[in-house]
PDB file of N, CA and C in Angstrom:
ATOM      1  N   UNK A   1      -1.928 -15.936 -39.830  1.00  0.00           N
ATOM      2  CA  UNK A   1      -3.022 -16.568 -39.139  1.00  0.00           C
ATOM      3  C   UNK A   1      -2.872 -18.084 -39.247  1.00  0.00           C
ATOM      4  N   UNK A   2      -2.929 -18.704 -38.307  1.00  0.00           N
ATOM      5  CA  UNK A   2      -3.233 -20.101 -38.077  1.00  0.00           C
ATOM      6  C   UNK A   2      -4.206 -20.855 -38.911  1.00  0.00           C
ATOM      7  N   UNK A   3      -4.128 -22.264 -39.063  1.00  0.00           N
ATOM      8  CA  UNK A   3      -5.363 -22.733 -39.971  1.00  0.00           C
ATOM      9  C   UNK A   3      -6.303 -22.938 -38.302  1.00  0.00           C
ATOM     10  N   UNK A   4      -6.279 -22.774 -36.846  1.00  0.00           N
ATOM     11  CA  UNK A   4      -7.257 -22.664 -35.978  1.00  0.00           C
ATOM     12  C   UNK A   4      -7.977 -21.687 -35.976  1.00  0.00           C
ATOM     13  N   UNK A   5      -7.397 -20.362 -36.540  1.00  0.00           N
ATOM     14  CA  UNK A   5      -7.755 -19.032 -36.229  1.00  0.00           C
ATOM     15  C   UNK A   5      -8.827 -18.678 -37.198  1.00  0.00           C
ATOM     16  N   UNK A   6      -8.063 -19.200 -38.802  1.00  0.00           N
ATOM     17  CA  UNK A   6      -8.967 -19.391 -40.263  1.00  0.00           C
ATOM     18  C   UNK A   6     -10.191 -20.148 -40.301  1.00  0.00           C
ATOM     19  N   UNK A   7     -10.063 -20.978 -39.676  1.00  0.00           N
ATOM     20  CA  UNK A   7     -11.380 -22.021 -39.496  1.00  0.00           C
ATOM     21  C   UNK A   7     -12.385 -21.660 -37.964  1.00  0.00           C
ATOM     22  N   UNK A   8     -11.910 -20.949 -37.458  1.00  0.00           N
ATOM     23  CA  UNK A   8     -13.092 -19.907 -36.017  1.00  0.00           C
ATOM     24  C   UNK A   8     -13.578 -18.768 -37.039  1.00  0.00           C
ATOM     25  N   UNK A   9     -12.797 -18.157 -37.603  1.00  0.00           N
ATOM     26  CA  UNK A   9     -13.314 -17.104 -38.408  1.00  0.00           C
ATOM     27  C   UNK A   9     -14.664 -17.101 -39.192  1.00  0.00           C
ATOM     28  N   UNK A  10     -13.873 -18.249 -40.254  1.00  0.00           N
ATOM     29  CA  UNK A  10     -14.682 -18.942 -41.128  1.00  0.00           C
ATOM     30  C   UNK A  10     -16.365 -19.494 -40.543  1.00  0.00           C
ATOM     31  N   UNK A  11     -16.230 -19.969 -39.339  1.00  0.00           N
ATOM     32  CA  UNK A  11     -17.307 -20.236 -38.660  1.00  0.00           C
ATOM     33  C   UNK A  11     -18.190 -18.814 -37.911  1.00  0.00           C
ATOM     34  N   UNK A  12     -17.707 -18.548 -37.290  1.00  0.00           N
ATOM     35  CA  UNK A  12     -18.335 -17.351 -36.569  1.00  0.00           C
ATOM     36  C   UNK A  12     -18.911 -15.887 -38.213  1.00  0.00           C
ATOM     37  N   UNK A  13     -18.049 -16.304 -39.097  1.00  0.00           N
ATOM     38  CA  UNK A  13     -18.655 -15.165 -40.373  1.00  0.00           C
ATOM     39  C   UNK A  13     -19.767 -16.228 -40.828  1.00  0.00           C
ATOM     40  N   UNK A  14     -19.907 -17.550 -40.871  1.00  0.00           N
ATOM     41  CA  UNK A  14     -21.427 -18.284 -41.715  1.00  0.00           C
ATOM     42  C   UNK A  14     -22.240 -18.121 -40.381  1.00  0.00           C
ATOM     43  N   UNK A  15     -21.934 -18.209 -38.932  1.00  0.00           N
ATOM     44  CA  UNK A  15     -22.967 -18.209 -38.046  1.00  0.00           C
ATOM     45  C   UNK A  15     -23.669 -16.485 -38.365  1.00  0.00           C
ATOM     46  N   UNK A  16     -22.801 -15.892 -38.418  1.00  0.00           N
ATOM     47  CA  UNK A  16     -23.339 -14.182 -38.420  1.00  0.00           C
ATOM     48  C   UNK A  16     -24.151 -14.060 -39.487  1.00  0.00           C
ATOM     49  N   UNK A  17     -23.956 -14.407 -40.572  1.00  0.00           N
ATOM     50  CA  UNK A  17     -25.138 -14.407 -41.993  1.00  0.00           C
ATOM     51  C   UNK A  17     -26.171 -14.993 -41.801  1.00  0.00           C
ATOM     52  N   UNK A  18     -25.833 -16.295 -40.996  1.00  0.00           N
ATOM     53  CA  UNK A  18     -27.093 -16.648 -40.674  1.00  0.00           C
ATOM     54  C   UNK A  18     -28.354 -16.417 -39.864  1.00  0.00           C
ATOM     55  N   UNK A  19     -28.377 -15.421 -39.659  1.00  0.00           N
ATOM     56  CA  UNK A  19     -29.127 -14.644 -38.435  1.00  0.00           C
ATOM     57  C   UNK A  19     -29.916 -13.862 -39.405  1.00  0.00           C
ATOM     58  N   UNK A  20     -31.390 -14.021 -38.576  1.00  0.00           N
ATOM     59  CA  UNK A  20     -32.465 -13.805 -39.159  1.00  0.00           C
ATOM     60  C   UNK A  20     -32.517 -11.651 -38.673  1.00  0.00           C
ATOM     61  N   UNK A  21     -33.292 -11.352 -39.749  1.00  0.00           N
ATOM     62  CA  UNK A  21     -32.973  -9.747 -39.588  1.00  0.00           C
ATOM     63  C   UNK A  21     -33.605  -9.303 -38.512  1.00  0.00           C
ATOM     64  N   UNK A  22     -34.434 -10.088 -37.072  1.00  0.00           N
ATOM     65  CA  UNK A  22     -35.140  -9.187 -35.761  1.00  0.00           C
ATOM     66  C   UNK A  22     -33.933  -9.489 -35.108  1.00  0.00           C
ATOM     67  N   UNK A  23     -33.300 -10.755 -34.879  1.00  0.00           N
ATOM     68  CA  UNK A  23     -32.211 -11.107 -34.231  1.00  0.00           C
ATOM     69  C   UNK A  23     -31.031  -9.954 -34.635  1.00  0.00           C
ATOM     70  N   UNK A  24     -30.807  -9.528 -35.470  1.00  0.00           N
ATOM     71  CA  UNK A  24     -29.465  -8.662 -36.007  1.00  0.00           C
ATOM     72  C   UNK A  24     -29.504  -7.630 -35.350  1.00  0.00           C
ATOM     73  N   UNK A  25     -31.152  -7.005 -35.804  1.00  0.00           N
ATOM     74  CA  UNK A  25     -31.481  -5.412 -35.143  1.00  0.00           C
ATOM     75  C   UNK A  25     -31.014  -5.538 -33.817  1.00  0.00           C
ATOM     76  N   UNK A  26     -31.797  -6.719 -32.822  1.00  0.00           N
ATOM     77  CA  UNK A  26     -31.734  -6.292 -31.211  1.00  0.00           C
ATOM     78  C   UNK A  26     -30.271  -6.556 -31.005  1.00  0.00           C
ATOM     79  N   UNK A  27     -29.375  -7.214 -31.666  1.00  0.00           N
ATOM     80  CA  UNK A  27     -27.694  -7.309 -31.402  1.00  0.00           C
ATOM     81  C   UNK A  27     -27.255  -6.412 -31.586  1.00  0.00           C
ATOM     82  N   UNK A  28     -27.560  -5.441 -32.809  1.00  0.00           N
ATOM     83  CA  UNK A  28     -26.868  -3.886 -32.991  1.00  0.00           C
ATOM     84  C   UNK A  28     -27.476  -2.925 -31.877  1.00  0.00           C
ATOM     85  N   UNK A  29     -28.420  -3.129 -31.414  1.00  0.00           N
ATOM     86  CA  UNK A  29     -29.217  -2.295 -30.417  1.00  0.00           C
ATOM     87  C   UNK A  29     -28.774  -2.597 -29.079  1.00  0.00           C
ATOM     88  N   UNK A  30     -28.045  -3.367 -28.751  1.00  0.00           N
ATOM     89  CA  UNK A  30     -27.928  -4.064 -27.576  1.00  0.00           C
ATOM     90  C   UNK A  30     -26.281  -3.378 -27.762  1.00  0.00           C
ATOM     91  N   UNK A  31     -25.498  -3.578 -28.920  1.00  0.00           N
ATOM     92  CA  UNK A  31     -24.208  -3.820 -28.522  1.00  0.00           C
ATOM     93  C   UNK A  31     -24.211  -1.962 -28.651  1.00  0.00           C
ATOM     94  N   UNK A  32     -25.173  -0.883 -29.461  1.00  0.00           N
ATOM     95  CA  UNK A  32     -25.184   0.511 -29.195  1.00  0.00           C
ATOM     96  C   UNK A  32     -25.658   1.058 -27.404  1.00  0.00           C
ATOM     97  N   UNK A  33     -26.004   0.342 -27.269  1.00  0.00           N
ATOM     98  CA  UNK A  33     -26.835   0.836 -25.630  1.00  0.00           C
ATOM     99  C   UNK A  33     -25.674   0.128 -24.860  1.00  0.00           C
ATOM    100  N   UNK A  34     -24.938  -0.279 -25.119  1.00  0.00           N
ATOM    101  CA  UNK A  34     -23.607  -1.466 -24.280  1.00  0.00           C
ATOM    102  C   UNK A  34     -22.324  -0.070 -24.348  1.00  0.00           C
ATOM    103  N   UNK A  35     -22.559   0.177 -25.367  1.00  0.00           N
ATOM    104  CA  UNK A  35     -21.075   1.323 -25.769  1.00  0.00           C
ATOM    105  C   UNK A  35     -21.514   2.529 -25.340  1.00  0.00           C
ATOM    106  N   UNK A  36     -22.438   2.951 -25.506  1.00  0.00           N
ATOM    107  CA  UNK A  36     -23.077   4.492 -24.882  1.00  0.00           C
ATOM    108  C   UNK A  36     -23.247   4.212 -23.373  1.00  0.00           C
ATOM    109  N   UNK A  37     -23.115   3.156 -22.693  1.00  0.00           N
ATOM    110  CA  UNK A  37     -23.549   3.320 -21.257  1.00  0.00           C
ATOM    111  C   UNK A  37     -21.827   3.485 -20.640  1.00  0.00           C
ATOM    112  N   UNK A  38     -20.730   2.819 -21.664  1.00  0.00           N
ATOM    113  CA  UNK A  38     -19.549   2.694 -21.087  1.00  0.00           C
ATOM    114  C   UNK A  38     -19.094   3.934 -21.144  1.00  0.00           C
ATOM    115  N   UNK A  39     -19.550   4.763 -22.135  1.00  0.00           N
ATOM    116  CA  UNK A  39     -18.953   6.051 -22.418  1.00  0.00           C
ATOM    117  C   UNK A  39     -19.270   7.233 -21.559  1.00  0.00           C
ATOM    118  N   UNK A  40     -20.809   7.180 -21.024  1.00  0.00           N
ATOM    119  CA  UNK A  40     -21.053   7.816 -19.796  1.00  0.00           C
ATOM    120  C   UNK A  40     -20.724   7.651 -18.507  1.00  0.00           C
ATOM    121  N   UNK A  41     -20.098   6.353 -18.062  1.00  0.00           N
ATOM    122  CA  UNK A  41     -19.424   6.356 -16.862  1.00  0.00           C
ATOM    123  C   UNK A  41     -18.141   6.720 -16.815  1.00  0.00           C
ATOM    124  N   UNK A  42     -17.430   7.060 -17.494  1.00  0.00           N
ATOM    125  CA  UNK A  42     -16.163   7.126 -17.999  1.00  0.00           C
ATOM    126  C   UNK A  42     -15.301   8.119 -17.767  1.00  0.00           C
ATOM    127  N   UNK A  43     -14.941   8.142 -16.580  1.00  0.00           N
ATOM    128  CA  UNK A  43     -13.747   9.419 -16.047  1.00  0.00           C
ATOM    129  C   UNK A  43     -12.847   9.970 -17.290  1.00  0.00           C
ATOM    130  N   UNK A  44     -12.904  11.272 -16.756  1.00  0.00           N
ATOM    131  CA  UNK A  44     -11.451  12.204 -17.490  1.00  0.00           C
ATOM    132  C   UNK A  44     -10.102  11.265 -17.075  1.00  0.00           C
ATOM    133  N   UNK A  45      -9.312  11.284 -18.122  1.00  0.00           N
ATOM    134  CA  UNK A  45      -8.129  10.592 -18.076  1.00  0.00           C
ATOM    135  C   UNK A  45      -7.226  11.557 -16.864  1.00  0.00           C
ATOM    136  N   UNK A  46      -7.175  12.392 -16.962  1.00  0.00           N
ATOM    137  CA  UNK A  46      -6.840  12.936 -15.669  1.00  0.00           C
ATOM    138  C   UNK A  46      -7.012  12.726 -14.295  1.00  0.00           C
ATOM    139  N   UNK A  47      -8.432  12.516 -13.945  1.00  0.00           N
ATOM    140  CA  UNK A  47      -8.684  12.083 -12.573  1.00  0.00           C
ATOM    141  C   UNK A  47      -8.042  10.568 -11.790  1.00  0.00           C
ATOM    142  N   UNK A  48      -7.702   9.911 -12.191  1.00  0.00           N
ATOM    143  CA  UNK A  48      -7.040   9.078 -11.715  1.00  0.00           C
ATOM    144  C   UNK A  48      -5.453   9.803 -10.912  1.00  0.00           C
ATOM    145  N   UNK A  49      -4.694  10.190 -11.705  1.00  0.00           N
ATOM    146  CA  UNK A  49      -3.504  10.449 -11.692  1.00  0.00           C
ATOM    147  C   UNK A  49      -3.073  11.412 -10.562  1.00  0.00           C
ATOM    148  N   UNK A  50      -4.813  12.400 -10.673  1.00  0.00           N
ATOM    149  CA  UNK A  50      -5.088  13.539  -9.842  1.00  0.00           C
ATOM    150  C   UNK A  50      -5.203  13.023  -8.402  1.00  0.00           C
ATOM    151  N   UNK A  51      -5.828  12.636  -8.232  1.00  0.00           N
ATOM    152  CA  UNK A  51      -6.374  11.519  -7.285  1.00  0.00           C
ATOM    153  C   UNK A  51      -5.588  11.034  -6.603  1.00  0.00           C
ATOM    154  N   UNK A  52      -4.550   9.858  -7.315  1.00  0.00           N
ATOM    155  CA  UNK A  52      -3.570   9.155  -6.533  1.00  0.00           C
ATOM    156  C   UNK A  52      -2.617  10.162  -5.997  1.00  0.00           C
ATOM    157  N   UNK A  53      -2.058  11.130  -6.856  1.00  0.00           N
ATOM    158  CA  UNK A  53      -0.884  12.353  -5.968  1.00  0.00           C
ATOM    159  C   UNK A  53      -1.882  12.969  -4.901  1.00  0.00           C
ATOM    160  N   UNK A  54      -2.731  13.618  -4.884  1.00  0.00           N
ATOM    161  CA  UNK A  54      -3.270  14.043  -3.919  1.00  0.00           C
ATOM    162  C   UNK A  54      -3.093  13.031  -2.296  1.00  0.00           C
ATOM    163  N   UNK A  55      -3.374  11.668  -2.561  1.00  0.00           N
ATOM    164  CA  UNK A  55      -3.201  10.880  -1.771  1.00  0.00           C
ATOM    165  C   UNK A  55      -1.795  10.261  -1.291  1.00  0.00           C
ATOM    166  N   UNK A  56      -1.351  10.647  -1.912  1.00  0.00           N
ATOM    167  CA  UNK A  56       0.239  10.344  -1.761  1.00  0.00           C
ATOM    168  C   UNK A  56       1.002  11.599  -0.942  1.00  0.00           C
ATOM    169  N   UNK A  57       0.234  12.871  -1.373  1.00  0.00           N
ATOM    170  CA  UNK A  57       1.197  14.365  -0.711  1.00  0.00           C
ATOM    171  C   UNK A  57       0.457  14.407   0.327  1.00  0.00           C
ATOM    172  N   UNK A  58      -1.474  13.721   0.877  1.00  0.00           N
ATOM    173  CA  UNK A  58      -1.230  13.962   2.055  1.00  0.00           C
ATOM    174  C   UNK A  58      -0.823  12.878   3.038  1.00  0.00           C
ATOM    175  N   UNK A  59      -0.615  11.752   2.749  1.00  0.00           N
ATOM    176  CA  UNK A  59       0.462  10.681   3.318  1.00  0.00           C
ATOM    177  C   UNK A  59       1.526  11.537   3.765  1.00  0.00           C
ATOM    178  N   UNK A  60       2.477  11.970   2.811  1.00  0.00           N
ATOM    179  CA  UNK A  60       3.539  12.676   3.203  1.00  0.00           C
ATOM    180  C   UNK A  60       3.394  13.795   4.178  1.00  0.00           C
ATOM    181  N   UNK A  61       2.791  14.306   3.926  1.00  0.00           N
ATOM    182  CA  UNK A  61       2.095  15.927   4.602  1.00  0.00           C
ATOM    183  C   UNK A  61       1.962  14.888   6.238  1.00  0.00           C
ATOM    184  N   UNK A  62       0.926  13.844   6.696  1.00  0.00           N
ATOM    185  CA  UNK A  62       1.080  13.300   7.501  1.00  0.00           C
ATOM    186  C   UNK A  62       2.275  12.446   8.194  1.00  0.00           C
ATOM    187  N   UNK A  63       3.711  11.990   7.609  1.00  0.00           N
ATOM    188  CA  UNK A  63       4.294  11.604   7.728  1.00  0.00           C
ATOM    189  C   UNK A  63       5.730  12.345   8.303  1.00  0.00           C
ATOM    190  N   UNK A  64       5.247  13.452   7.886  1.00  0.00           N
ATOM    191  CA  UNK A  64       6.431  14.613   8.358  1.00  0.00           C
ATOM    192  C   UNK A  64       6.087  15.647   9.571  1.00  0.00           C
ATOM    193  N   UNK A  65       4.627  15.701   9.535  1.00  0.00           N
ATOM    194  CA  UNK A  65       4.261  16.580  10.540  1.00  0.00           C
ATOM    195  C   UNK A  65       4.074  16.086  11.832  1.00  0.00           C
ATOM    196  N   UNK A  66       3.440  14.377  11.910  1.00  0.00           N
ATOM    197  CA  UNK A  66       2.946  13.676  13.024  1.00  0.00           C
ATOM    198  C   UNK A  66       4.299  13.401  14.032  1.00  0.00           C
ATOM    199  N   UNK A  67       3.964  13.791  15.386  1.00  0.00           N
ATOM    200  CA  UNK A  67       4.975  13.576  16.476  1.00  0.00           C
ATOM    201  C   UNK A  67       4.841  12.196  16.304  1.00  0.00           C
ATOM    202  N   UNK A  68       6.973  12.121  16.678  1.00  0.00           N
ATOM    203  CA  UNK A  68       7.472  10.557  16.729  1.00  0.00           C
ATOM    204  C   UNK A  68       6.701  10.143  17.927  1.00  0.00           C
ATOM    205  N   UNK A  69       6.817   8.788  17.845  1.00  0.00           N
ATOM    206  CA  UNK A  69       5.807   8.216  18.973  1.00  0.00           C
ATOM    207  C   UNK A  69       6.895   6.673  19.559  1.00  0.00           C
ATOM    208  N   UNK A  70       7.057   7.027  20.350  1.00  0.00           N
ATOM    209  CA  UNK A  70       7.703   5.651  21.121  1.00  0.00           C
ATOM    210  C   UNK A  70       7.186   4.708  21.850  1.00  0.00           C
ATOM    211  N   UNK A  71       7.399   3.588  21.549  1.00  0.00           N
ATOM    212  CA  UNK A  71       6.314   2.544  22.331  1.00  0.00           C
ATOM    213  C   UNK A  71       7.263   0.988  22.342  1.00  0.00           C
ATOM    214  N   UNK A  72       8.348   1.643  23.746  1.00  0.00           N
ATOM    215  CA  UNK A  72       9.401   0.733  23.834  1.00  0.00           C
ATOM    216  C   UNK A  72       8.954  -0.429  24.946  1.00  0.00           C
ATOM    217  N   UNK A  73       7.829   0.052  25.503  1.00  0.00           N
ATOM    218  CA  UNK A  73       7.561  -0.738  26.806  1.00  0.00           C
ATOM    219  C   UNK A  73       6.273  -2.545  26.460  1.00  0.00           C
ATOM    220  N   UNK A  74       5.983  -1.620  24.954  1.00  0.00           N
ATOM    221  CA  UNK A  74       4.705  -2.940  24.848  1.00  0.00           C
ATOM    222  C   UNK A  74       4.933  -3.385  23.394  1.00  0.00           C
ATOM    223  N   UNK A  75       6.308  -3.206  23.070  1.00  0.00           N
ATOM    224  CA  UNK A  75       6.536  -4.431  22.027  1.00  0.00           C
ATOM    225  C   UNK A  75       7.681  -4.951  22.273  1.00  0.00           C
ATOM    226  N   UNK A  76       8.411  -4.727  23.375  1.00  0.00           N
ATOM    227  CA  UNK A  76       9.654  -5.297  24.029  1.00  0.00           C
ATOM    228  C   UNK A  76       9.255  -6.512  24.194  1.00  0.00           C
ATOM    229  N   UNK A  77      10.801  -7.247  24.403  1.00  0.00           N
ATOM    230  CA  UNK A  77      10.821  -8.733  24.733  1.00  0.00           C
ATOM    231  C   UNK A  77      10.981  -8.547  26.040  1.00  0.00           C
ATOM    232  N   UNK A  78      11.154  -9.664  27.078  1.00  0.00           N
ATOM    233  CA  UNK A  78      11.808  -9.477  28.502  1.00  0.00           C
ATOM    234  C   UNK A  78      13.018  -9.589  28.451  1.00  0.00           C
ATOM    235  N   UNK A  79      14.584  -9.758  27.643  1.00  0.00           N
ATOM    236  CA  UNK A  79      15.270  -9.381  27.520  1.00  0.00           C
ATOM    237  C   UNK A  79      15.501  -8.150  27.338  1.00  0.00           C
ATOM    238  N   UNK A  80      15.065  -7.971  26.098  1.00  0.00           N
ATOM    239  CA  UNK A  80      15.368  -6.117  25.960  1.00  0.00           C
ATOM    240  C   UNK A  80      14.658  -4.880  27.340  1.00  0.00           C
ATOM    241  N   UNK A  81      13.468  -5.458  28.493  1.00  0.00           N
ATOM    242  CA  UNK A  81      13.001  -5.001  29.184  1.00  0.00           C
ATOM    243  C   UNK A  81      14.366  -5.432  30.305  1.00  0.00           C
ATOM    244  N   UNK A  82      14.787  -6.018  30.691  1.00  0.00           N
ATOM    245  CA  UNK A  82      15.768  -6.379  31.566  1.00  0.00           C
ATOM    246  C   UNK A  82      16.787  -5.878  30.986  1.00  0.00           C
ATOM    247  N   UNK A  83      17.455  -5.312  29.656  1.00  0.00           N
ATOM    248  CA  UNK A  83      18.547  -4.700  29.454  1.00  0.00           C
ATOM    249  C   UNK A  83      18.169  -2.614  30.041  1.00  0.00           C
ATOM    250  N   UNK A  84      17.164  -2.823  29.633  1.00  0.00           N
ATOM    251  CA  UNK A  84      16.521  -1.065  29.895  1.00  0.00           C
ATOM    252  C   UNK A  84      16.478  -0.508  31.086  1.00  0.00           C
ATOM    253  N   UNK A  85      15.958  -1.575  31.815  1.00  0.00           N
ATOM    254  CA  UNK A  85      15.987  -1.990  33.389  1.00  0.00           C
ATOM    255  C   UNK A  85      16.977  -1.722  34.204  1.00  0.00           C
ATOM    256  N   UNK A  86      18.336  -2.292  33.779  1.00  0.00           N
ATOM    257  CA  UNK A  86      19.424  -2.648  34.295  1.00  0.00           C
ATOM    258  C   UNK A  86      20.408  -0.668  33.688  1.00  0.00           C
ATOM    259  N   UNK A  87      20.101  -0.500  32.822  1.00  0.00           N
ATOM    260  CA  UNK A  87      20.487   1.061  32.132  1.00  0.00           C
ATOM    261  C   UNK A  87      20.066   2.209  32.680  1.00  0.00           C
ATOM    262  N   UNK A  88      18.509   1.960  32.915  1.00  0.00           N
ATOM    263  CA  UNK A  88      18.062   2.945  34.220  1.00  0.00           C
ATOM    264  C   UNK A  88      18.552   2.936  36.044  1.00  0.00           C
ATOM    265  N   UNK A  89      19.177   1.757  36.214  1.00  0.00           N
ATOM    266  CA  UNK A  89      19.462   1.154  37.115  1.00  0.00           C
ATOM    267  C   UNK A  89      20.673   2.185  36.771  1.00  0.00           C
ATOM    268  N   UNK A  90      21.583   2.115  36.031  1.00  0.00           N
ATOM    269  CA  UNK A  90      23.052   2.400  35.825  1.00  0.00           C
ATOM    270  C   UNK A  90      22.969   4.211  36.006  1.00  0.00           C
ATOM    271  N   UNK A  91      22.115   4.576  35.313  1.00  0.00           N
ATOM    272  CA  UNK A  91      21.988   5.953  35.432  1.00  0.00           C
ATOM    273  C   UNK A  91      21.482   7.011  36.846  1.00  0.00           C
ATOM    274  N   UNK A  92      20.695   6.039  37.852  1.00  0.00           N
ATOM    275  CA  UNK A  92      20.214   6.456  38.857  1.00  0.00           C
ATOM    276  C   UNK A  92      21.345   6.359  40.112  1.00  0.00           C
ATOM    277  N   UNK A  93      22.218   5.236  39.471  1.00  0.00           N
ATOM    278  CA  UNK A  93      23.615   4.960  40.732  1.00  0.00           C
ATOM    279  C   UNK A  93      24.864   5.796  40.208  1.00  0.00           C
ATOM    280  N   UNK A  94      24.897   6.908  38.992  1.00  0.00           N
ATOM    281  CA  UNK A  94      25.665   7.337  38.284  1.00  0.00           C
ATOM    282  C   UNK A  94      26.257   8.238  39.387  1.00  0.00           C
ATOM    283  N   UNK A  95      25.830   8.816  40.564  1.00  0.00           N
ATOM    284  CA  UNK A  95      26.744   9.702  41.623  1.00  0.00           C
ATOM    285  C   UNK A  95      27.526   8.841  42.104  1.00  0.00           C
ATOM    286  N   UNK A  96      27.076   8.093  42.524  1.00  0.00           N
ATOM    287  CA  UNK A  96      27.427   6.965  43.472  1.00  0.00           C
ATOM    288  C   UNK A  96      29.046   6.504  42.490  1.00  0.00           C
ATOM    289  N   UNK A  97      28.945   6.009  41.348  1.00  0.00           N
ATOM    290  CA  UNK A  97      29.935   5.641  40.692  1.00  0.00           C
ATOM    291  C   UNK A  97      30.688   6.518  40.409  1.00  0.00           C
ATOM    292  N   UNK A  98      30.179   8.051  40.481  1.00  0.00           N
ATOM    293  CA  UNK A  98      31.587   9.488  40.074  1.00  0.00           C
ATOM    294  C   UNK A  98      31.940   9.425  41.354  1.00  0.00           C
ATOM    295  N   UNK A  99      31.464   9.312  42.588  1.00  0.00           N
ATOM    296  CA  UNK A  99      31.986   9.953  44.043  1.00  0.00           C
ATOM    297  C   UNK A  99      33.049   8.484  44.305  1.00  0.00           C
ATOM    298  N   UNK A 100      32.658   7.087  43.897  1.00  0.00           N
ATOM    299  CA  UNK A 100      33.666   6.104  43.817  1.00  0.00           C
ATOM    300  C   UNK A 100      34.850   5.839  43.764  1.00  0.00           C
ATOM    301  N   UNK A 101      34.496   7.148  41.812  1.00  0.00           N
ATOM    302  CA  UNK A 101      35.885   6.859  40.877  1.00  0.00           C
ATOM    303  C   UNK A 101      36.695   8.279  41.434  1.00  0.00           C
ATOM    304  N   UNK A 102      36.112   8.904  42.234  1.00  0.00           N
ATOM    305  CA  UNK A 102      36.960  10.413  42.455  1.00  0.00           C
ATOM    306  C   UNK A 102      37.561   9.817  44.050  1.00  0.00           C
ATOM    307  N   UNK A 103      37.036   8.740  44.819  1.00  0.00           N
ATOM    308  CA  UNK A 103      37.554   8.553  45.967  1.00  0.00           C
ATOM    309  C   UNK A 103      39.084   7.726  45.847  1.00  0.00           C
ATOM    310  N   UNK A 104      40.161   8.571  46.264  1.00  0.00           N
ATOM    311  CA  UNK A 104      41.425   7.700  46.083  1.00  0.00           C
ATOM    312  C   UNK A 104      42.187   7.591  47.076  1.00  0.00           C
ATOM    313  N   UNK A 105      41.080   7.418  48.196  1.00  0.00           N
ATOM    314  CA  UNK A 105      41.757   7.032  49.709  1.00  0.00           C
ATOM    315  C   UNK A 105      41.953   5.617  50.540  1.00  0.00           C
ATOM    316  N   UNK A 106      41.129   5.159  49.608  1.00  0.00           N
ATOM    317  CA  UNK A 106      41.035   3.397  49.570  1.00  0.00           C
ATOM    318  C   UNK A 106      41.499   2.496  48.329  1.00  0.00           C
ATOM    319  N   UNK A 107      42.566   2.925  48.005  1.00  0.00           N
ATOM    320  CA  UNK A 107      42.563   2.430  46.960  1.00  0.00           C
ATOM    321  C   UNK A 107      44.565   1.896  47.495  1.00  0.00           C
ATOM    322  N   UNK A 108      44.837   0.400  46.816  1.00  0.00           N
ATOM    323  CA  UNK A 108      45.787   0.076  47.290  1.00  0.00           C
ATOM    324  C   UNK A 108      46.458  -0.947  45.932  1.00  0.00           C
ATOM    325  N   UNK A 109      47.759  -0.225  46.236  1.00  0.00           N
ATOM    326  CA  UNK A 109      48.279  -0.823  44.600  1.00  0.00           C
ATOM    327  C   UNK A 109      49.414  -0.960  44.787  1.00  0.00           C
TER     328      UNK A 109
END
């Protein structure tokens, strides 16, 4: 112990003697009604633990069951909307480009 710690001690044990005996009673009465009120609110050490997994398995339980959800159109940039654009574009002219690449009557080499 410190000589700071020795000399708080030292003080707080002459302040405590010095206390007149109605003052003592209502401090022991006060600090018993202080500890009995903490002890009645006071969860099973279990329920916490219980609690949080429960909330955690149905997170999961929700996380595995909920349909994927796509939502490419309203957090796109206008680049990435002009690349998507241009891909749907590519896929709708996709005959057009097989009947092209299969035509080998115009072709000069």
């Amino acid at each position: 112990m410190t000589d700071l710690e020795k000399q708080l001690q030292d003080t707080l044990r002459h302040s405590e003697n010095g206390l007149d005996a109605a003052t003592a009673r209502r401090l022991v009465a006060a600090r018993t009604t202080a500890l009995s009120a903490v002890n009645q609110r006071r969860w099973p050490g279990f329920f916490i633990p219980v609690i949080s997994m429960a909330a955690v398995s149905l997170v999961a339980v929700m996380l595995v069951f909920s349909p994927p959800t796509q939502h490419l159109q309203q957090n796109s940039s206008p680049q990435e909307e002009f690349l998507l654009s241009e891909e749907i574009d590519l896929y709708e002219d996709m005959e057009f480009y097989s009947w092209l690449a299969s035509d080998t009557s115009n072709l000069k080499g």
